[in-house]
Protein backbone atom coordinates (compact mmCIF):
# COMPACT_ATOMS: atom_id res chain seq x y z
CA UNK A 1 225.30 139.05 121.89
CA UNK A 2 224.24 135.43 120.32
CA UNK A 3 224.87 134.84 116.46
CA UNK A 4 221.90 134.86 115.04
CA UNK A 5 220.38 131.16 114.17
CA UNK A 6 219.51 129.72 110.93
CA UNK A 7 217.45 132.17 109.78
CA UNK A 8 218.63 135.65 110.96
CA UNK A 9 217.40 135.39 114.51
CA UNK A 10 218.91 136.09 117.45
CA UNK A 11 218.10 133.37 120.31
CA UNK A 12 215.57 135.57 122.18
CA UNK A 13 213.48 136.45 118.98
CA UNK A 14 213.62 132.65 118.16
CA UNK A 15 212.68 131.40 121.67
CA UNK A 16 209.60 134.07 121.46
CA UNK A 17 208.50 133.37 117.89
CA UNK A 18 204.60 132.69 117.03
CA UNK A 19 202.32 131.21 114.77
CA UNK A 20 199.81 132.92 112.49
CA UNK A 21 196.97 131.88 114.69
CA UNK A 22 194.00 132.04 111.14
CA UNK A 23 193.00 127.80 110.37
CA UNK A 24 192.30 126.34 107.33
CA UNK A 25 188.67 127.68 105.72
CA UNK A 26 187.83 123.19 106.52
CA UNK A 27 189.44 123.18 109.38
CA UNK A 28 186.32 122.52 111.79
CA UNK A 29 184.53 120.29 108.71
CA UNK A 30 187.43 118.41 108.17
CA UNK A 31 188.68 117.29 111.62
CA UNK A 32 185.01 116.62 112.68
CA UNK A 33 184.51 114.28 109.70
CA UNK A 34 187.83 112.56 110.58
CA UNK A 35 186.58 112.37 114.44
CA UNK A 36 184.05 110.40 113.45
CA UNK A 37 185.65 108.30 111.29
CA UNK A 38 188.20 107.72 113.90
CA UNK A 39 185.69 106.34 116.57
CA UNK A 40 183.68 104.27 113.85
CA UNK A 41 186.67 101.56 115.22
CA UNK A 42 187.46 99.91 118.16
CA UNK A 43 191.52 99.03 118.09
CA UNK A 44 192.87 96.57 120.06
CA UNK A 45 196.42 95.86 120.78
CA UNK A 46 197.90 92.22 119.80
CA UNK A 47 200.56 90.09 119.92
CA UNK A 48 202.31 90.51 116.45
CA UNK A 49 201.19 87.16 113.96
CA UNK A 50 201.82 87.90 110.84
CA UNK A 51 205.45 88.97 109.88
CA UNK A 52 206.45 92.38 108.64
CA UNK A 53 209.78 92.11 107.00
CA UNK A 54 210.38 95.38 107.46
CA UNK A 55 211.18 95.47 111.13
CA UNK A 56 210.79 91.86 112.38
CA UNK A 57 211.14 93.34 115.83
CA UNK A 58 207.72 94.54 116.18
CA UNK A 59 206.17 92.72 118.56
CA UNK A 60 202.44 94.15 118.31
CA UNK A 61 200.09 95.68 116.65
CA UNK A 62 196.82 96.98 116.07
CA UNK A 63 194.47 97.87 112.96
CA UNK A 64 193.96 101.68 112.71
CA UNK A 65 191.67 103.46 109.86
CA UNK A 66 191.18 102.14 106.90
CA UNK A 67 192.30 98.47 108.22
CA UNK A 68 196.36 99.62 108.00
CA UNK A 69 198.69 97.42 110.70
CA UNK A 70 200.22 99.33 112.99
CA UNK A 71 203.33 97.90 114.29
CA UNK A 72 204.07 98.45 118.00
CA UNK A 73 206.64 97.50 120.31
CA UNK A 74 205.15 97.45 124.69
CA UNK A 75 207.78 97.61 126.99
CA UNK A 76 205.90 96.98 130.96
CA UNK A 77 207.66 96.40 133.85
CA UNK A 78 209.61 93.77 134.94
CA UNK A 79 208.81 90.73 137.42
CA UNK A 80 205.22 91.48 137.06
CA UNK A 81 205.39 95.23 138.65
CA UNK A 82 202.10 97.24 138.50
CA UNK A 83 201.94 99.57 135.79
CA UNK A 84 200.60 103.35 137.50
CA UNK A 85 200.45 105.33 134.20
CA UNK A 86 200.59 104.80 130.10
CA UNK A 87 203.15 106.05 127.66
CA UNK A 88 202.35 106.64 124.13
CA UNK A 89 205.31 107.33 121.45
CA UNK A 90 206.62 107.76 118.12
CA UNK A 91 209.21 108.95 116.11
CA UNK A 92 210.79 111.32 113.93
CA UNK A 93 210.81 112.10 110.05
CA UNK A 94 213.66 109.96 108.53
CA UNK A 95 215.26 106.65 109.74
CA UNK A 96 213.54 105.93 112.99
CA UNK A 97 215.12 102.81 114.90
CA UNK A 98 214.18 99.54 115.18
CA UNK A 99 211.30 99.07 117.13
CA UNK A 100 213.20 96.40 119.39
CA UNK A 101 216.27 98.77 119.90
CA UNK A 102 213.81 101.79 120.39
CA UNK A 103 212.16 99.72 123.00
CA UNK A 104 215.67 99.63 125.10
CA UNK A 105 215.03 103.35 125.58
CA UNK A 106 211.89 103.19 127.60
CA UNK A 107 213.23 100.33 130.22
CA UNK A 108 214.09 102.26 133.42
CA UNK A 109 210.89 103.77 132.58
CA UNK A 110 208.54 100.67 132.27
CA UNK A 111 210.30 99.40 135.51
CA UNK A 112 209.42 102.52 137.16
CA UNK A 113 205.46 101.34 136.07
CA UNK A 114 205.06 102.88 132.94
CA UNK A 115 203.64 100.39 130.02
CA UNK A 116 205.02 102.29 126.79
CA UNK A 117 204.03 101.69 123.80
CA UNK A 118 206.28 102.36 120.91
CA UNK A 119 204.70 102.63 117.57
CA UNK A 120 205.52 102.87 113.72
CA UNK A 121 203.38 105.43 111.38
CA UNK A 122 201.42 103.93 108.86
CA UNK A 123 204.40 103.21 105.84
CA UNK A 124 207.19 103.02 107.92
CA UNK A 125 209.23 100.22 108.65
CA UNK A 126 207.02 98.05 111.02
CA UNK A 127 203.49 99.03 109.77
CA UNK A 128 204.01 98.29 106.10
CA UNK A 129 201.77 95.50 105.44
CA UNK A 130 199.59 95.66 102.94
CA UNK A 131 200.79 99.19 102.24
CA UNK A 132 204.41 98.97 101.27
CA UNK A 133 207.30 101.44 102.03
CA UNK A 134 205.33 104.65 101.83
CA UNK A 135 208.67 106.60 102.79
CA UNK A 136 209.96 106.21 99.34
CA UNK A 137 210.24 109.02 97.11
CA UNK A 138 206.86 110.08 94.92
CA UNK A 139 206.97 111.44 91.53
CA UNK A 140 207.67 114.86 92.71
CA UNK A 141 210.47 113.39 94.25
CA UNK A 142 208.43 113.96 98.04
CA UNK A 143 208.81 111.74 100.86
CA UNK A 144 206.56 110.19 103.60
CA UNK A 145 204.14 113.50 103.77
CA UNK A 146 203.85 114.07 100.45
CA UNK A 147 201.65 110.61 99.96
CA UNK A 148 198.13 111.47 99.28
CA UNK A 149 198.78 115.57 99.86
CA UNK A 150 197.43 116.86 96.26
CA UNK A 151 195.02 113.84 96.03
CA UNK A 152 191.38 115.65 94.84
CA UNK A 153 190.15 114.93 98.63
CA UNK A 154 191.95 115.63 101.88
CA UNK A 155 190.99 112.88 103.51
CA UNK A 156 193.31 111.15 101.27
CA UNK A 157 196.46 112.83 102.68
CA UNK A 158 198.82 110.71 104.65
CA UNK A 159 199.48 112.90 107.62
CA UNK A 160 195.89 112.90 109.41
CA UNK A 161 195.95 109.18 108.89
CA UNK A 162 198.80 109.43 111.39
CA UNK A 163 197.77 110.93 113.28
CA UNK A 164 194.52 108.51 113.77
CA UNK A 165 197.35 105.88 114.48
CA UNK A 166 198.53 108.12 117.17
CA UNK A 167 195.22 108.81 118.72
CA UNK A 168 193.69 105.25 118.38
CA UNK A 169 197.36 103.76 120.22
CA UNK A 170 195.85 106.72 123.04
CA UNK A 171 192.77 104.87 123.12
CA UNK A 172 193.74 101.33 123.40
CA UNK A 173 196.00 102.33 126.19
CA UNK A 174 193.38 104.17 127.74
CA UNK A 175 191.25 100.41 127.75
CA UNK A 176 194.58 98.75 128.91
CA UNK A 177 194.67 101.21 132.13
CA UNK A 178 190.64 100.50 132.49
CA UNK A 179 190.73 96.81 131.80
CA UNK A 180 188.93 96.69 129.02
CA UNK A 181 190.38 94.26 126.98
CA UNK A 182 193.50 93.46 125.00
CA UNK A 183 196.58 92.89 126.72
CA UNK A 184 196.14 92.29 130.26
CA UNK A 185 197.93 94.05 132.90
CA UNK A 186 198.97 94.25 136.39
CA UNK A 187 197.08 97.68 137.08
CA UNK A 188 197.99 99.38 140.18
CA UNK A 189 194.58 98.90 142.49
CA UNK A 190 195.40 102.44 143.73
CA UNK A 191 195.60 104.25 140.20
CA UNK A 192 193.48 107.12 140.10
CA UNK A 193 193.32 108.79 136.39
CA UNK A 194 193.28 106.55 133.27
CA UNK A 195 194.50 109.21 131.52
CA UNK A 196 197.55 108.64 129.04
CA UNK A 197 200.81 110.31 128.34
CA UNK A 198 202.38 111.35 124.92
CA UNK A 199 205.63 111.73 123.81
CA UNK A 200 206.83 112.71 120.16
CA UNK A 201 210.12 114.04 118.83
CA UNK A 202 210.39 116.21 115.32
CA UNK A 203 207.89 114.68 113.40
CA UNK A 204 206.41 112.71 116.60
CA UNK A 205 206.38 115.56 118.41
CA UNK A 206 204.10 117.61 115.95
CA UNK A 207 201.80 114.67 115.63
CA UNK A 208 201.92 114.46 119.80
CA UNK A 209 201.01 118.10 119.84
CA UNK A 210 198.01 117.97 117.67
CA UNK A 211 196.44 114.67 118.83
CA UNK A 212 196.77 115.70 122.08
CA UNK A 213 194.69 118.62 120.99
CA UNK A 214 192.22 116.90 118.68
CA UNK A 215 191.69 114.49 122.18
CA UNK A 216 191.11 117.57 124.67
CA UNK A 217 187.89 118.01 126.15
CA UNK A 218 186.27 114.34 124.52
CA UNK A 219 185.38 113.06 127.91
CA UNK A 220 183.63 115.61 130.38
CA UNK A 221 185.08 115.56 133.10
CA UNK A 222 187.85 113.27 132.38
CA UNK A 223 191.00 113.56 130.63
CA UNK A 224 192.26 111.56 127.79
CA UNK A 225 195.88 113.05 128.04
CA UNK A 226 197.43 113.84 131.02
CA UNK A 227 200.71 114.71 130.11
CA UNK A 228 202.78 115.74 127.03
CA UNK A 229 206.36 115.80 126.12
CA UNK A 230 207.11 117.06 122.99
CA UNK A 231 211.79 116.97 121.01
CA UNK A 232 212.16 119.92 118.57
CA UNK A 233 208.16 119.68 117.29
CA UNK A 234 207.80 119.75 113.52
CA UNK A 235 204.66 120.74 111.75
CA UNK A 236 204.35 124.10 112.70
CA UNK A 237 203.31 127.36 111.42
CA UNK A 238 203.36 125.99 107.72
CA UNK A 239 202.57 129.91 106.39
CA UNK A 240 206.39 130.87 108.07
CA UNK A 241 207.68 127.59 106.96
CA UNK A 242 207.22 127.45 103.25
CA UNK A 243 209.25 130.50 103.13
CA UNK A 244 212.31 129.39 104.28
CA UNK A 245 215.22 127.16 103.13
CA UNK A 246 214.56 123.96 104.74
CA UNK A 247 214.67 120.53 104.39
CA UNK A 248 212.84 117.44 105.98
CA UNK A 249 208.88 117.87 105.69
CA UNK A 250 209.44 121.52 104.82
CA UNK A 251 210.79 120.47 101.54
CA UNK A 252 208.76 117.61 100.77
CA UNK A 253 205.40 119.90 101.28
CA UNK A 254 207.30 122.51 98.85
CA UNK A 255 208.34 119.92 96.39
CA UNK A 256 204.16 118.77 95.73
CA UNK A 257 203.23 122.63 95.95
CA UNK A 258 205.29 122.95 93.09
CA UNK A 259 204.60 120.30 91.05
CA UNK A 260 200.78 121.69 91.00
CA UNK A 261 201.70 125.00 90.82
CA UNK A 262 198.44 125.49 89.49
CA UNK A 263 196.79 124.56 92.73
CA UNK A 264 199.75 126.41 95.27
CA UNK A 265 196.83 128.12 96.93
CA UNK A 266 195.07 125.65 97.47
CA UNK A 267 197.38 123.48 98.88
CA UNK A 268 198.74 125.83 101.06
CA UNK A 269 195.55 126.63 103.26
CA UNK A 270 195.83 122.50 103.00
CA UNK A 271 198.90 121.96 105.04
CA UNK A 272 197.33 124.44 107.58
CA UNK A 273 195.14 121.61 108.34
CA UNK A 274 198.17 120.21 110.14
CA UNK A 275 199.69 123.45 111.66
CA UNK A 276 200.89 121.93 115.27
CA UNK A 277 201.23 125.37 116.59
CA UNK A 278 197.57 125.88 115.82
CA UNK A 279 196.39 122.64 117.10
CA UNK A 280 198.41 123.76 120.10
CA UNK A 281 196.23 126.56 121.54
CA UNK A 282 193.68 123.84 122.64
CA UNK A 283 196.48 122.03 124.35
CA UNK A 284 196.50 122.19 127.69
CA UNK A 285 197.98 119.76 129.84
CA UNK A 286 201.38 119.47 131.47
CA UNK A 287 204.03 119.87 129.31
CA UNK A 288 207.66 119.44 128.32
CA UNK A 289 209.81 120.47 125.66
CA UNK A 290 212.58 120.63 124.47
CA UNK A 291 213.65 123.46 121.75
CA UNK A 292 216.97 124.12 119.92
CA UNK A 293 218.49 127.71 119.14
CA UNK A 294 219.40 126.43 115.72
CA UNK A 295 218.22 124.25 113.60
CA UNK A 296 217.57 123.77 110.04
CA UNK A 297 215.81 120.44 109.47
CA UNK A 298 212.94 121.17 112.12
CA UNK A 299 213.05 125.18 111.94
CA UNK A 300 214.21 126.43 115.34
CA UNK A 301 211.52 129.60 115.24
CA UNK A 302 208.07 127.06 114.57
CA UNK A 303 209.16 124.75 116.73
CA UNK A 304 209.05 127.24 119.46
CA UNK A 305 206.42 128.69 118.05
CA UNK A 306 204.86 125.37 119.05
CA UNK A 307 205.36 125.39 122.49
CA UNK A 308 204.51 129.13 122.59
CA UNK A 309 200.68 128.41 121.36
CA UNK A 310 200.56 125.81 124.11
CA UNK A 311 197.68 126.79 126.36
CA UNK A 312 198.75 124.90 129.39
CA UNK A 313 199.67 128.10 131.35
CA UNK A 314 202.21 129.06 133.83
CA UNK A 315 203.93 126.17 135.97
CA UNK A 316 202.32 123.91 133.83
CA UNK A 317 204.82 123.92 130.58
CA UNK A 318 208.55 123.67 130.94
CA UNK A 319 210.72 124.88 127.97
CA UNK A 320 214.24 122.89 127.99
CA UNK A 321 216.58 124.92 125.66
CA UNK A 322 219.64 123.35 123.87
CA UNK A 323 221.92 124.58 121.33
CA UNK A 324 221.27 122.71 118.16
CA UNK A 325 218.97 120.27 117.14
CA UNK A 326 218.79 118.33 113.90
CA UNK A 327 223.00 118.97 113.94
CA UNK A 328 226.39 118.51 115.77
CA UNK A 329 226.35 120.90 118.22
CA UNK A 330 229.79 119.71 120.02
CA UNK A 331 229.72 118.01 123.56
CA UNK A 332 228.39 120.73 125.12
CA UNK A 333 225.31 120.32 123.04
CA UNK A 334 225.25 116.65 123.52
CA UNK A 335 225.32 116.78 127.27
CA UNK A 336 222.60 118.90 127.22
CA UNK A 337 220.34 116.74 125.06
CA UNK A 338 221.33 113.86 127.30
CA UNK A 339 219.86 116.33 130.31
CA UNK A 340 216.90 116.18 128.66
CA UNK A 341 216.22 112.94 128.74
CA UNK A 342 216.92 112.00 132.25
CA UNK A 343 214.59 115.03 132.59
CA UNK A 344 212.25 113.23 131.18
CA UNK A 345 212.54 110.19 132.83
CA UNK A 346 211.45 112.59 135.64
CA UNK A 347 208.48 114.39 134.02
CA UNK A 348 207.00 110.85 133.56
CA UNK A 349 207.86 109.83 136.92
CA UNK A 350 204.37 108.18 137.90
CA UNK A 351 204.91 108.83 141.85
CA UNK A 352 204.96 112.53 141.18
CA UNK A 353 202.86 115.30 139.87
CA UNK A 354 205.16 116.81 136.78
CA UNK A 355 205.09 120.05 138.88
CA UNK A 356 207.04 118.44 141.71
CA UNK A 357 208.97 116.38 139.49
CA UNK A 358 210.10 119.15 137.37
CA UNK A 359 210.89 122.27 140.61
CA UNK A 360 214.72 120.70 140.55
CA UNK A 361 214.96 121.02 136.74
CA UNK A 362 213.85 124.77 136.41
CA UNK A 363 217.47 125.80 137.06
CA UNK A 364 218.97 123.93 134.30
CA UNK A 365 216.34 124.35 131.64
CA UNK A 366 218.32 127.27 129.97
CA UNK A 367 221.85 126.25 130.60
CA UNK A 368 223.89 124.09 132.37
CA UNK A 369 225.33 120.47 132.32
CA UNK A 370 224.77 119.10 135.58
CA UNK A 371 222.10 118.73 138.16
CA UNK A 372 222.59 119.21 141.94
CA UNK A 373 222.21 116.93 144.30
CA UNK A 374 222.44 113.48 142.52
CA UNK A 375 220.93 112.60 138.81
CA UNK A 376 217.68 111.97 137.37
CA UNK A 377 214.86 110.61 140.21
């Protein structure tokens, strides 16, 4: 018998929790307008000119919506390798690294021929020009999501603006793999899908999930993402959520509610705007995740609740469970966070489907700290 987790669950009923599947009443109006807003620009990725104090070691960047710098780090293979496939990533909710010591993590990646691009949400250290720190506390004492979340349009809200600057780094990698412009290259002659790869964790890996979803089916006939890999997913199933005791986003969104308690309805079928798990149903692509038992920051139940909406259907989604998430867990729980990423290393493995790639993992994705037969590929 498991303890239960965090919030009186026991392991299985976390691991099989789901999302109140109803949208927003604007849902379909308001992510159509912001479609079309989105593709009203063309980004293209640049060397970095003008300096950003906050994180001098951007080395890119791009103008997203409303003409906000995003700053990027690309890490591409060494020696002038070929790059065979595009990596698109982010980061979590509070005190993401460096984009120049972030950028160590994706080397035996890029020199496997992956071109990754690293980037910074609008407001956070990196893409602050012209914008300022927008992770600073508001008046309701709110962080990063908070910005723009009770303004008198939606539009105005933070969160879907990141979620642009997710989606337009998609595109411009998408160009890079088609030679299109921007940076230049070495594309592998032989590469056969230009379709792009997404990887989020916490806060990332909510804003992964949904513009991954908000990208499906834009091409007929092609695919804009080809592969997903989502860290303890925030975002999700906001009606559960704003129940609980929580911190990170879950607090932020509760602190605005109440300081226009006169508006709590309102603002509630808001946040469902951004529900990850129900972005998720129209995900469906390969995927990987990874989920925790417990965890308080990025609540254990949505974020499987997440992976459960995913729509990618069997052998194509991978659930990698560890112990705790947001928290010590002892080395037991480290190890098997540290399994996770040399898993995937493999999942992104550009000489291999994620099917093959993943058939040695499936023994260890519930337990275990060791694979047979040698490390990752």
């Amino acid at each position: 018998m498991t303890e239960p987790d965090d919030f009186g669950m026991s392991a299985v009923r976390t691991m099989a929790h789901v999302c109140d599947p109803v949208k927003s009443s604007d849902h379909s109006g308001f992510w159509k307008r912001w479609y079309e807003r989105l593709v009203l620009g063309s980004p293209v990725l640049r060397e970095r000119t003008t300096h950003d104090p906050s994180d001098p070691s951007a080395t890119h960047d791009f103008e997203s919506i409303g003409g906000v710098r995003i700053g990027c780090s690309l890490v591409i293979p060494h020696d002038g390798a070929r790059v065979r496939g595009a990596l698109v990533t982010t980061h979590g909710y509070t005190n993401p690294p460096t984009l120049g010591s972030a950028a160590h993590r994706w080397r035996s990646l890029a020199d496997n021929g992956v071109a990754v691009l690293e980037l910074r949400l609008r407001g956070y250290p990196g893409s602050q020009l012209g914008i300022g720190d927008q992770t600073l506390p508001d008046e309701s004492g709110a962080g990063w999501i908070g910005r723009g979340f009770a303004a008198a349009d939606a539009s105005e809200w933070i969160l879907p603006h990141a979620i642009a600057d997710v989606c337009n780094g998609v595109r411009i990698m998408r160009n890079i793999l088609l030679r299109r412009g921007g940076v230049r290259l070495e594309i592998d002659p032989e590469l056969t899908s230009a379709g792009v790869w997404m990887h989020g964790e916490s806060l990332g890996g909510g804003i992964a999930t949904i513009a991954s979803a908000l990208l499906m089916g834009r091409l007929p006939g092609e695919t804009i993402i080809d592969r997903l890999a989502i860290a303890l997913p925030s975002l999700g199933d906001w009606r559960w959520r704003l129940h609980q005791e929580c911190t990170g986003t879950t607090l932020d969104i509760r602190r605005v509610i109440g300081a226009h308690a006169d508006r709590a309805a309102e603002l509630v079928d808001r946040v469902r705007l951004c529900d990850s798990a129900v972005h998720a149903a129209h995900v469906r692509i390969p995927t990987l995740a990874m989920l925790a038992t417990r965890d308080s920051v990025v609540p254990a139940p949505a974020a499987a609740a997440v992976y459960n909406a995913i729509d990618s259907g069997p052998g194509r989604k991978w659930r990698f469970v560890v112990p705790c998430g947001h928290c010590e867990g002892g080395i037991h729980n480290s190890r098997r966070h540290a399994l996770f990423g040399r898993a995937l290393v493999d999942f992104f493995d550009p000489q291999h489907r994620p099917m093959d790639a993943m058939e040695r993992w499936e023994p260890m994705m519930n337990e275990g700290e060791r694979v047979e037969n040698g490390g990752a590929r």
